[in-house]
N, C-alpha and C. Protein backbone atom coordinates (compact mmCIF):
# COMPACT_ATOMS: atom_id res chain seq x y z
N UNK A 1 43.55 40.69 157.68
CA UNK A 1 44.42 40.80 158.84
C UNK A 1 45.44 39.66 158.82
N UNK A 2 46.48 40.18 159.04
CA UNK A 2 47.87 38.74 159.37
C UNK A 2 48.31 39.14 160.59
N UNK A 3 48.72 37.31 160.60
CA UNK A 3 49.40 37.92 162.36
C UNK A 3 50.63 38.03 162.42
N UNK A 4 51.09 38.73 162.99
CA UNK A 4 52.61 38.88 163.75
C UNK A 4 53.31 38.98 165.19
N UNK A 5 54.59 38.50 165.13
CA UNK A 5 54.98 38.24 166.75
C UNK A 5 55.95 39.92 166.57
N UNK A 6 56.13 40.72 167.65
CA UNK A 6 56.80 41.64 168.15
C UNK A 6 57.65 41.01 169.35
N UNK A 7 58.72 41.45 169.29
CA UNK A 7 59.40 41.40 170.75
C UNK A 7 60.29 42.47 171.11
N UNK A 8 60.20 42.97 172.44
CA UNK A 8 60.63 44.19 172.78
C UNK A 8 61.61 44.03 174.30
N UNK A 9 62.57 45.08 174.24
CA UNK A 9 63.05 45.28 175.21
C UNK A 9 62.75 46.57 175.67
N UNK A 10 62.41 46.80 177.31
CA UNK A 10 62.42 47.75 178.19
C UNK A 10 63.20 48.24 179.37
N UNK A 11 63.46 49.60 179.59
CA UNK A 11 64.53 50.12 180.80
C UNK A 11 64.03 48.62 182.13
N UNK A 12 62.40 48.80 182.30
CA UNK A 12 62.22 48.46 183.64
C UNK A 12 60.67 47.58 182.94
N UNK A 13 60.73 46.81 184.34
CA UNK A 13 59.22 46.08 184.14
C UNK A 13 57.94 47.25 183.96
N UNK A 14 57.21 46.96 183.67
CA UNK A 14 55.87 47.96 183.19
C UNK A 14 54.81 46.90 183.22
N UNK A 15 53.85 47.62 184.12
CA UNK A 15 52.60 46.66 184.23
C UNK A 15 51.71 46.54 183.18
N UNK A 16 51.82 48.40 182.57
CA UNK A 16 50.72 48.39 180.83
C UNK A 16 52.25 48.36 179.87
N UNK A 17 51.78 47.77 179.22
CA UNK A 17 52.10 47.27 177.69
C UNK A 17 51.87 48.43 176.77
N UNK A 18 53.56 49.17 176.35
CA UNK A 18 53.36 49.93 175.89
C UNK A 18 52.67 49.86 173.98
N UNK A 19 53.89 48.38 173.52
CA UNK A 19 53.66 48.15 172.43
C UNK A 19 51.78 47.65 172.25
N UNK A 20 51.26 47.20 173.57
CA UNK A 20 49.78 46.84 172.85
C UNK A 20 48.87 47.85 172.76
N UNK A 21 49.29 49.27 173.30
CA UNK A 21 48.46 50.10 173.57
C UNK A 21 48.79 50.71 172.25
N UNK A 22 49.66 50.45 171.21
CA UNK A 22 49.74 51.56 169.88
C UNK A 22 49.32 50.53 169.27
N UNK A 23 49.60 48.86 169.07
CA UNK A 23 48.53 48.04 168.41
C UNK A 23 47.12 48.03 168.32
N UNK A 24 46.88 48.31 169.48
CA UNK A 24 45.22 48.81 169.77
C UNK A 24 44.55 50.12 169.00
N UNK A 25 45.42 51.28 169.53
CA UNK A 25 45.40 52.41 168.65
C UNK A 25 45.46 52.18 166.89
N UNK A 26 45.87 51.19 166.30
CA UNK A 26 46.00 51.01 164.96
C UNK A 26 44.78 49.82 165.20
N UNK A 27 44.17 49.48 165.29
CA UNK A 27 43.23 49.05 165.15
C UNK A 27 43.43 47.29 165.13
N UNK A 28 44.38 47.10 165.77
CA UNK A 28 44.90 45.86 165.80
C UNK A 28 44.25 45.02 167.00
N UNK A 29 44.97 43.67 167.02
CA UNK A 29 44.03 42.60 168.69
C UNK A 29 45.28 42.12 168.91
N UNK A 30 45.51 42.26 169.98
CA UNK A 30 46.67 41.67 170.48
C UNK A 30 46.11 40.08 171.26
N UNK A 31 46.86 38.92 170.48
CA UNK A 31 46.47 37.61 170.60
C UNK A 31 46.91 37.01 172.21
N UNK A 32 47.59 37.08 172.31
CA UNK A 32 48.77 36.55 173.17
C UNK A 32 49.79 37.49 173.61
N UNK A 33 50.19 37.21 174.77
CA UNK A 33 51.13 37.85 175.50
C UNK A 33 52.45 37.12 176.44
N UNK A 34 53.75 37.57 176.12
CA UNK A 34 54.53 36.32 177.18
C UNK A 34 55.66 37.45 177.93
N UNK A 35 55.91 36.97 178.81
CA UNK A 35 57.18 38.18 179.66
C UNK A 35 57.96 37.08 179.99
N UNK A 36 59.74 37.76 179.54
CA UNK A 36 60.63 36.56 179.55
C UNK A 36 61.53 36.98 180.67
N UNK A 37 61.24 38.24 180.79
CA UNK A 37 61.35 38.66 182.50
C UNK A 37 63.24 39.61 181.68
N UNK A 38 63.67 39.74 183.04
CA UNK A 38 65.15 40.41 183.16
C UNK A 38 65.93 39.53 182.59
N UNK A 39 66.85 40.30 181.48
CA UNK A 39 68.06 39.43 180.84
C UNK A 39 69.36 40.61 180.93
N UNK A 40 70.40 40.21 180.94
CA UNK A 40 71.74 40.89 181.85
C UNK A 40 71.93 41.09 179.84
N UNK A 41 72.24 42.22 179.12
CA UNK A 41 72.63 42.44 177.68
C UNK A 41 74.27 41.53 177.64
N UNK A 42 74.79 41.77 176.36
CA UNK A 42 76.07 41.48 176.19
C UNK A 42 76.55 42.63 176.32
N UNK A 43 76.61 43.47 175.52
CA UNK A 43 76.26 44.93 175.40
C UNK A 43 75.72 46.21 176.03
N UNK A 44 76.17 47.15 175.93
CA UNK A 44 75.54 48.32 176.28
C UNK A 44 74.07 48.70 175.01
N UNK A 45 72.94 48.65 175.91
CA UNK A 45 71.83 49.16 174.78
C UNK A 45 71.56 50.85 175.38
N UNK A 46 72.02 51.56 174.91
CA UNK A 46 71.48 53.31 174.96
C UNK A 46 71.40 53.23 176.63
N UNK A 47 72.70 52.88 177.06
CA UNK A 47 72.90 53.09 178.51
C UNK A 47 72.71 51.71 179.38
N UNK A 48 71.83 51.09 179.21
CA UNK A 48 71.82 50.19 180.07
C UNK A 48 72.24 49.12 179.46
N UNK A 49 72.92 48.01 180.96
CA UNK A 49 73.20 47.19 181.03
C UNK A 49 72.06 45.93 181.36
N UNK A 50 70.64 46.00 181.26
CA UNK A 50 69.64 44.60 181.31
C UNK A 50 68.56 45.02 180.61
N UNK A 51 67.46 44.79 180.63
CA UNK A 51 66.13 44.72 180.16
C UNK A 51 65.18 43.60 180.05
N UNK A 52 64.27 44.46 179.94
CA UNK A 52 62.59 42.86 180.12
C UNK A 52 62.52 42.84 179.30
N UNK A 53 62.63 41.66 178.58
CA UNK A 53 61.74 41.34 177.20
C UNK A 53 60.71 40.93 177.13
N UNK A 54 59.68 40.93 176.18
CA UNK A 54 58.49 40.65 176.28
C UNK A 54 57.88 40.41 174.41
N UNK A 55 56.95 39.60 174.55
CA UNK A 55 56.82 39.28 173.11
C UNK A 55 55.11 38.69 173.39
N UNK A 56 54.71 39.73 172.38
CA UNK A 56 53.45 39.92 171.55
C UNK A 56 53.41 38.99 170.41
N UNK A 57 51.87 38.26 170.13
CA UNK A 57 51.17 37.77 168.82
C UNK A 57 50.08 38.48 168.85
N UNK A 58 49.95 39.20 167.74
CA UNK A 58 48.63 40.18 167.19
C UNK A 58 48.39 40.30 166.09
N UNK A 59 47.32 40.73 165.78
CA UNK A 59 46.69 40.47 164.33
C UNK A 59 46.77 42.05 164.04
N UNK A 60 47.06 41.90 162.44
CA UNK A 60 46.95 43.41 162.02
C UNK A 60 46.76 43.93 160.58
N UNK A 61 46.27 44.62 159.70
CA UNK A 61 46.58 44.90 158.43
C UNK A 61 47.55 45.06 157.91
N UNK A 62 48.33 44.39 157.18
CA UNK A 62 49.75 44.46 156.67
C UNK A 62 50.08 46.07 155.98
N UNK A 63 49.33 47.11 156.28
CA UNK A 63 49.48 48.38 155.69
C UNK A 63 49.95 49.45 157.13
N UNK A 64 49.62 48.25 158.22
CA UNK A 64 49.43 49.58 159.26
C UNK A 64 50.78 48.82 160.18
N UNK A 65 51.73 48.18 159.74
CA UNK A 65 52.53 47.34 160.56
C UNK A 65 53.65 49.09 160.00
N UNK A 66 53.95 49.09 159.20
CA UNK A 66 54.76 50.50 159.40
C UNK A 66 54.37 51.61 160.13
N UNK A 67 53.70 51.72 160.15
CA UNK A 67 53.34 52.64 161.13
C UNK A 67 53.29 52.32 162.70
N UNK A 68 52.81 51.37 162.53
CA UNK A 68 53.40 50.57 164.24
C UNK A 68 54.60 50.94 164.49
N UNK A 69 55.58 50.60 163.23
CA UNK A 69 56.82 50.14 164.01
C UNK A 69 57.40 51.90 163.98
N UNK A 70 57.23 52.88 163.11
CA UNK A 70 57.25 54.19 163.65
C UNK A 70 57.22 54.55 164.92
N UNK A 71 55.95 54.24 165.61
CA UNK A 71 55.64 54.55 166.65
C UNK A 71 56.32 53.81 167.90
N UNK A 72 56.62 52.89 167.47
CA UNK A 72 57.61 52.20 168.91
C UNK A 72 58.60 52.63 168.72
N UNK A 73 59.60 53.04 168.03
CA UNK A 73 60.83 53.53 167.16
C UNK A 73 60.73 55.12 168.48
N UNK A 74 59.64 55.72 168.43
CA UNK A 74 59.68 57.12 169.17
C UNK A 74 59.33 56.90 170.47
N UNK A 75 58.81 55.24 171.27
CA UNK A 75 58.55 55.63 172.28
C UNK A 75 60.15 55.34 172.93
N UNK A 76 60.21 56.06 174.10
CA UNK A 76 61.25 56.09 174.72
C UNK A 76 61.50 54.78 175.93
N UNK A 77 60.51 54.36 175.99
CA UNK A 77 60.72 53.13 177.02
C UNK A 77 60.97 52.04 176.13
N UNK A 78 61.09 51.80 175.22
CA UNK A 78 61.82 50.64 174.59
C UNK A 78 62.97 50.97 173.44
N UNK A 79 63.70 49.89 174.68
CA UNK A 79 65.27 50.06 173.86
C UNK A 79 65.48 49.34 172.01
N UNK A 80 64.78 48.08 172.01
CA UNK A 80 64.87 48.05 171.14
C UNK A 80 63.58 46.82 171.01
N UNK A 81 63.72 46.47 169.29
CA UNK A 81 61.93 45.35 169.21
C UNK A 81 62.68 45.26 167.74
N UNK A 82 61.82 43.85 167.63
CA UNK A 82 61.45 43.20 165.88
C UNK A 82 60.34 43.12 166.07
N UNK A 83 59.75 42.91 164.74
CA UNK A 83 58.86 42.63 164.67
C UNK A 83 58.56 41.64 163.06
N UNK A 84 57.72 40.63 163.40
CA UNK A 84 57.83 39.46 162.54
C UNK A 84 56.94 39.15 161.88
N UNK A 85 56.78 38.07 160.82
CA UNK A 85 55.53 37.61 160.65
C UNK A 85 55.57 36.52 161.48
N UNK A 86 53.78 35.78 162.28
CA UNK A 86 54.00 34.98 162.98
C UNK A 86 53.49 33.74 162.13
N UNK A 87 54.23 32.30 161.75
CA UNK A 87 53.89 31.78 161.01
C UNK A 87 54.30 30.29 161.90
N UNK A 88 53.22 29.61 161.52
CA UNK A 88 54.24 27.66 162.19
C UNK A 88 54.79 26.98 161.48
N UNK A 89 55.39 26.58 161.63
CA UNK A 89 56.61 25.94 160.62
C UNK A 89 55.62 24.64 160.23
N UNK A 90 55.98 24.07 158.93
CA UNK A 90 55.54 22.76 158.42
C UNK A 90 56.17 21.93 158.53
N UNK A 91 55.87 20.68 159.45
CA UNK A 91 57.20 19.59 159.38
C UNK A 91 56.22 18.94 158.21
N UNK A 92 57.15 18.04 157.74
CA UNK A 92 56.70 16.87 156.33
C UNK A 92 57.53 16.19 156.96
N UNK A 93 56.48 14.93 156.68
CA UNK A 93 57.06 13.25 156.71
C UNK A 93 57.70 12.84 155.78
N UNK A 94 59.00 12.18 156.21
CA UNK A 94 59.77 11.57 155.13
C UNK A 94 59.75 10.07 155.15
N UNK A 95 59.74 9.54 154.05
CA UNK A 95 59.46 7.75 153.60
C UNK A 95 60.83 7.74 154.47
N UNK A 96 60.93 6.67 155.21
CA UNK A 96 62.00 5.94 155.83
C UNK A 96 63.05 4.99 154.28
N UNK A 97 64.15 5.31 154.14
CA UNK A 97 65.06 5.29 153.15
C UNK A 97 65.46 3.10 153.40
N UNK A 98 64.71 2.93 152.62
CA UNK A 98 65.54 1.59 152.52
C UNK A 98 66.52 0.79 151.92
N UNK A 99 67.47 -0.10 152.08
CA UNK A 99 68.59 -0.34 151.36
C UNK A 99 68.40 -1.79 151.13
N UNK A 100 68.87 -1.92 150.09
CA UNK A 100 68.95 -3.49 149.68
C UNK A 100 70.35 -3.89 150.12
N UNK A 101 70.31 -5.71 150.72
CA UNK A 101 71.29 -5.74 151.12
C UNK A 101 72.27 -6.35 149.53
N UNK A 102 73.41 -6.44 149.98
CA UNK A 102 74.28 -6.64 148.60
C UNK A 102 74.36 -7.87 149.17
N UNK A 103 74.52 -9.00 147.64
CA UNK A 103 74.31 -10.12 147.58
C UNK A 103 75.76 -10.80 148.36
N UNK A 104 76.00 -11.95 148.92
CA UNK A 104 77.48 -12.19 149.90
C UNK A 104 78.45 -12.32 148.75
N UNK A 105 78.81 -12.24 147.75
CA UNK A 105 79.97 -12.51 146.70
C UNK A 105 80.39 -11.41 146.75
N UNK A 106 79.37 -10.08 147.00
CA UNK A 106 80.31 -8.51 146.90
C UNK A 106 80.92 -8.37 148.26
N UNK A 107 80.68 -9.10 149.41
CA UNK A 107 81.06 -8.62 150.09
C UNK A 107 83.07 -8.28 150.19
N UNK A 108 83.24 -6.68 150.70
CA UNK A 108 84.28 -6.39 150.45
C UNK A 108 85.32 -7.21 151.47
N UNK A 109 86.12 -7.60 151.38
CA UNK A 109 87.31 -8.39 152.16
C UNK A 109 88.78 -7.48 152.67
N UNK A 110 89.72 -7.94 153.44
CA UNK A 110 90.52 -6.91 153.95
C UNK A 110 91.67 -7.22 152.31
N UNK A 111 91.97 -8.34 151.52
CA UNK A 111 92.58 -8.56 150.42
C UNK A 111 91.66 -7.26 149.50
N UNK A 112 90.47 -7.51 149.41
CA UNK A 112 89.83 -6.51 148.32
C UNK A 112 88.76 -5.66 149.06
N UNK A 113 88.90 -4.40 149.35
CA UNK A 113 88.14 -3.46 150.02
C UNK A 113 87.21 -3.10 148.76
N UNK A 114 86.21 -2.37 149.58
CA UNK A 114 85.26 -1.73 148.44
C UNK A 114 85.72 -0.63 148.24
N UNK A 115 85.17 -0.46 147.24
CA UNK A 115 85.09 1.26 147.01
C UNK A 115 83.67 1.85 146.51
N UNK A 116 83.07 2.98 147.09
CA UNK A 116 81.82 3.21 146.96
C UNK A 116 81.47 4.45 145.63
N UNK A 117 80.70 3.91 144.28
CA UNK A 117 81.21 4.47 143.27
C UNK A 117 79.80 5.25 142.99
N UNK A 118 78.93 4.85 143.73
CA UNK A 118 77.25 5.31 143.97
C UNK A 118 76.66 5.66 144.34
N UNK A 119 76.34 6.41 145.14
CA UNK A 119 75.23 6.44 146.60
C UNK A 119 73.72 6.89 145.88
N UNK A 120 73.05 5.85 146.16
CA UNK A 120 71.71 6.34 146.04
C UNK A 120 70.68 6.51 147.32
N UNK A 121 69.50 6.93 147.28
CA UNK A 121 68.44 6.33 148.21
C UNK A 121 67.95 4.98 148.59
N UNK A 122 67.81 4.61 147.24
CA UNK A 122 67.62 3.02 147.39
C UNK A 122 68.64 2.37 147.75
N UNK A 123 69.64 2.29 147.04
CA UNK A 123 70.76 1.50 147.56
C UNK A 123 71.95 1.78 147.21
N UNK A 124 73.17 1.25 148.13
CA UNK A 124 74.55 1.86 147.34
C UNK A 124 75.10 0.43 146.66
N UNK A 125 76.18 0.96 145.56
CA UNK A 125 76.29 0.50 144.65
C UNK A 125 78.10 0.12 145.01
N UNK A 126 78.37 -1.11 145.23
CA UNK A 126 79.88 -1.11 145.22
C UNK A 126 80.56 -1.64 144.63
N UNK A 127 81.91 -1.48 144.47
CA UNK A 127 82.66 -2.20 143.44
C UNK A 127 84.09 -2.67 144.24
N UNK A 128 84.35 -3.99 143.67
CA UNK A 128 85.62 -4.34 144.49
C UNK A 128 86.97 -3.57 144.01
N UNK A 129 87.48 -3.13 144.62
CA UNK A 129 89.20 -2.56 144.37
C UNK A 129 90.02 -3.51 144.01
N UNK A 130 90.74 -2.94 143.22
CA UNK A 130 92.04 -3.81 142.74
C UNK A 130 93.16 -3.84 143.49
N UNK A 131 93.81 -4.28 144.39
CA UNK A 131 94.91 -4.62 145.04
C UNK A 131 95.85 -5.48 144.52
N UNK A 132 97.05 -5.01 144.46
CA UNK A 132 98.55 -6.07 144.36
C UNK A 132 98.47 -6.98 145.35
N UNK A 133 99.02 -8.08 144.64
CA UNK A 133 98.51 -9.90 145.67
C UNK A 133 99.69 -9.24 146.78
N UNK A 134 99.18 -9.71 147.95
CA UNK A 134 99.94 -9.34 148.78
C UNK A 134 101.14 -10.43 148.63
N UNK A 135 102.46 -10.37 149.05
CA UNK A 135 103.74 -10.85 149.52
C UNK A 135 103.47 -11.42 150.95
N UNK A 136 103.97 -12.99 150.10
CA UNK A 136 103.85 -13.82 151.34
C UNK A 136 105.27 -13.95 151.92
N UNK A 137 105.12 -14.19 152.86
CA UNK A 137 106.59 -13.64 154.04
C UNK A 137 106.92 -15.34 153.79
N UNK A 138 108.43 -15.50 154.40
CA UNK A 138 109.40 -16.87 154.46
C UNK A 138 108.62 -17.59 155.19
N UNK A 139 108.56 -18.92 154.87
CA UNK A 139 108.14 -19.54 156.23
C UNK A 139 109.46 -19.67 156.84
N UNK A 140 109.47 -19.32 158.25
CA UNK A 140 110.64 -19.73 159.39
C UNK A 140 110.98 -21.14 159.15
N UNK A 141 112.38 -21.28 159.29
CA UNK A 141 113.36 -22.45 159.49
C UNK A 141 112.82 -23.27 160.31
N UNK A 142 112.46 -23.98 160.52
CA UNK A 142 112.70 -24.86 162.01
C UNK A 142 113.74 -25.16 162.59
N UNK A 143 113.68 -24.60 164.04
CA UNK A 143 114.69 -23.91 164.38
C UNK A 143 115.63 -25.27 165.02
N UNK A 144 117.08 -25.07 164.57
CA UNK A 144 117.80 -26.23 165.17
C UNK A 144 117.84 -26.39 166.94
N UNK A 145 118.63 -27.08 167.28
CA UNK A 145 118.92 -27.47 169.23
C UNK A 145 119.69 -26.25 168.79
N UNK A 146 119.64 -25.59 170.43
CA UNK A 146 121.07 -24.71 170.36
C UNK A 146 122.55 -25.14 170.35
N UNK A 147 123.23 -26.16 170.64
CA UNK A 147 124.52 -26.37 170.27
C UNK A 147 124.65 -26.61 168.74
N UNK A 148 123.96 -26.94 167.67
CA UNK A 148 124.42 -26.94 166.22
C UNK A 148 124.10 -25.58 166.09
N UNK A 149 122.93 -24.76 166.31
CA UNK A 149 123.01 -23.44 165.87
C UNK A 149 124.82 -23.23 166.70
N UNK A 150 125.42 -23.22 167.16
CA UNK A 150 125.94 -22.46 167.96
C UNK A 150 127.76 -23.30 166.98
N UNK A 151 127.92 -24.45 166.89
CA UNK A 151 128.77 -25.02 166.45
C UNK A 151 128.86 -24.37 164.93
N UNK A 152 127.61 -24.21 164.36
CA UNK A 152 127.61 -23.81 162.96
C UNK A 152 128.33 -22.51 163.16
N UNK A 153 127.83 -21.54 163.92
CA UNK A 153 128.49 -19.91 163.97
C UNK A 153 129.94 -20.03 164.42
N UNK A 154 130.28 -20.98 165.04
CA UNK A 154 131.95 -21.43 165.13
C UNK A 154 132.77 -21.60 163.94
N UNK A 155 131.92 -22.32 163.13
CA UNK A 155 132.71 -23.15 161.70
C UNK A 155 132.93 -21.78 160.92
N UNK A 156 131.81 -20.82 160.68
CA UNK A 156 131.84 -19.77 159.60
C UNK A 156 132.66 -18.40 160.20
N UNK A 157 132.76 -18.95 161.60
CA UNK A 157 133.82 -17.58 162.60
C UNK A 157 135.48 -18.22 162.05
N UNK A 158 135.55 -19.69 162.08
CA UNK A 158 136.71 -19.86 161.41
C UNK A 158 136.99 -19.54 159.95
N UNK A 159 136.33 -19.99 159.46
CA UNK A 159 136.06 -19.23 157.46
C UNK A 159 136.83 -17.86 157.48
N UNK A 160 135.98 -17.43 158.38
CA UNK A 160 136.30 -15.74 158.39
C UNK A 160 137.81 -15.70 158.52
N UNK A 161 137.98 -16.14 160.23
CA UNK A 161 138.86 -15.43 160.19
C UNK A 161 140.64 -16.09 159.78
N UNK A 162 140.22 -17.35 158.62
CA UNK A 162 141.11 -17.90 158.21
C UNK A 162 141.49 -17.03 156.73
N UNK A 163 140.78 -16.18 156.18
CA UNK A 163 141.02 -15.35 155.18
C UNK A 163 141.67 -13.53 155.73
């Protein structure tokens, strides 16, 4: 026997369970039972606009699950159903990923950025970039009093306009 989850939609609430009464009939055990109550469709399902869903875990011979699903297929009170295998998922533990730190001489600078040429689990691997030396700007004049700045732009206004 394996188990499987069913879930079904119906016109209207129903107190007997149509799908457990043909599980039963196939010789099946119905494990568990859940009602997720009235849901408004997106869709039109074969006329209507809502339905109850409801979802079964039951055990069954993997020979007689077609024939189940035949038989819900013809009953008329359910619009529509899957039916699944019911299985629990396996979480696995993962080792927490550790990194070595890089020794302070790699560290990358705004003159030489890294560039990342590696990625591992253990650790990443970097390499410094090659950059053109940056261009160092003028140092500023020190700036004269304002009457020689101002006498000087006199002398070269005469230059000018003596030519």
């Amino acid at each position: 026997m394996k188990t499987y989850e069913i879930t079904f939609i119906t016109k209207e609430e129903i107190k007997e369970n149509p799908a457990a009464k043909e599980i039963e009939a196939l010789d099946g055990k119905v494990l568990s039972s859940n009602t997720l109550g009235q849901k408004q469709f997106a869709y039109r399902i074969k006329k209507e606009t809502s339905g109850f869903y409801t979802t079964l875990v039951f055990e069954m011979a993997p020979e007689k699950v077609l024939e189940l699903n035949r038989k819900i297929n013809l009953n008329e009170d359910i619009l529509r159903h899957v039916i699944i295998t019911y299985k629990a998922a396996k979480i696995q533990k993962t080792k927490p990923v550790k990194l070595e730190k890089m020794p302070p001489k790699e560290i990358p600078t705004e003159e030489k950025p890294a560039k990342i040429i590696k990625e591992t689990p253990e650790k990443i691997i970097q390499k410094p970039v090659k950059t053109a030396p940056a261009k160092k700007k003028a140092a500023p004049k020190p700036e004269a009093n304002e009457e020689e700045r101002l006498e000087a732009l006199d002398k070269k206004l005469d230059e000018l306009l003596k030519e």
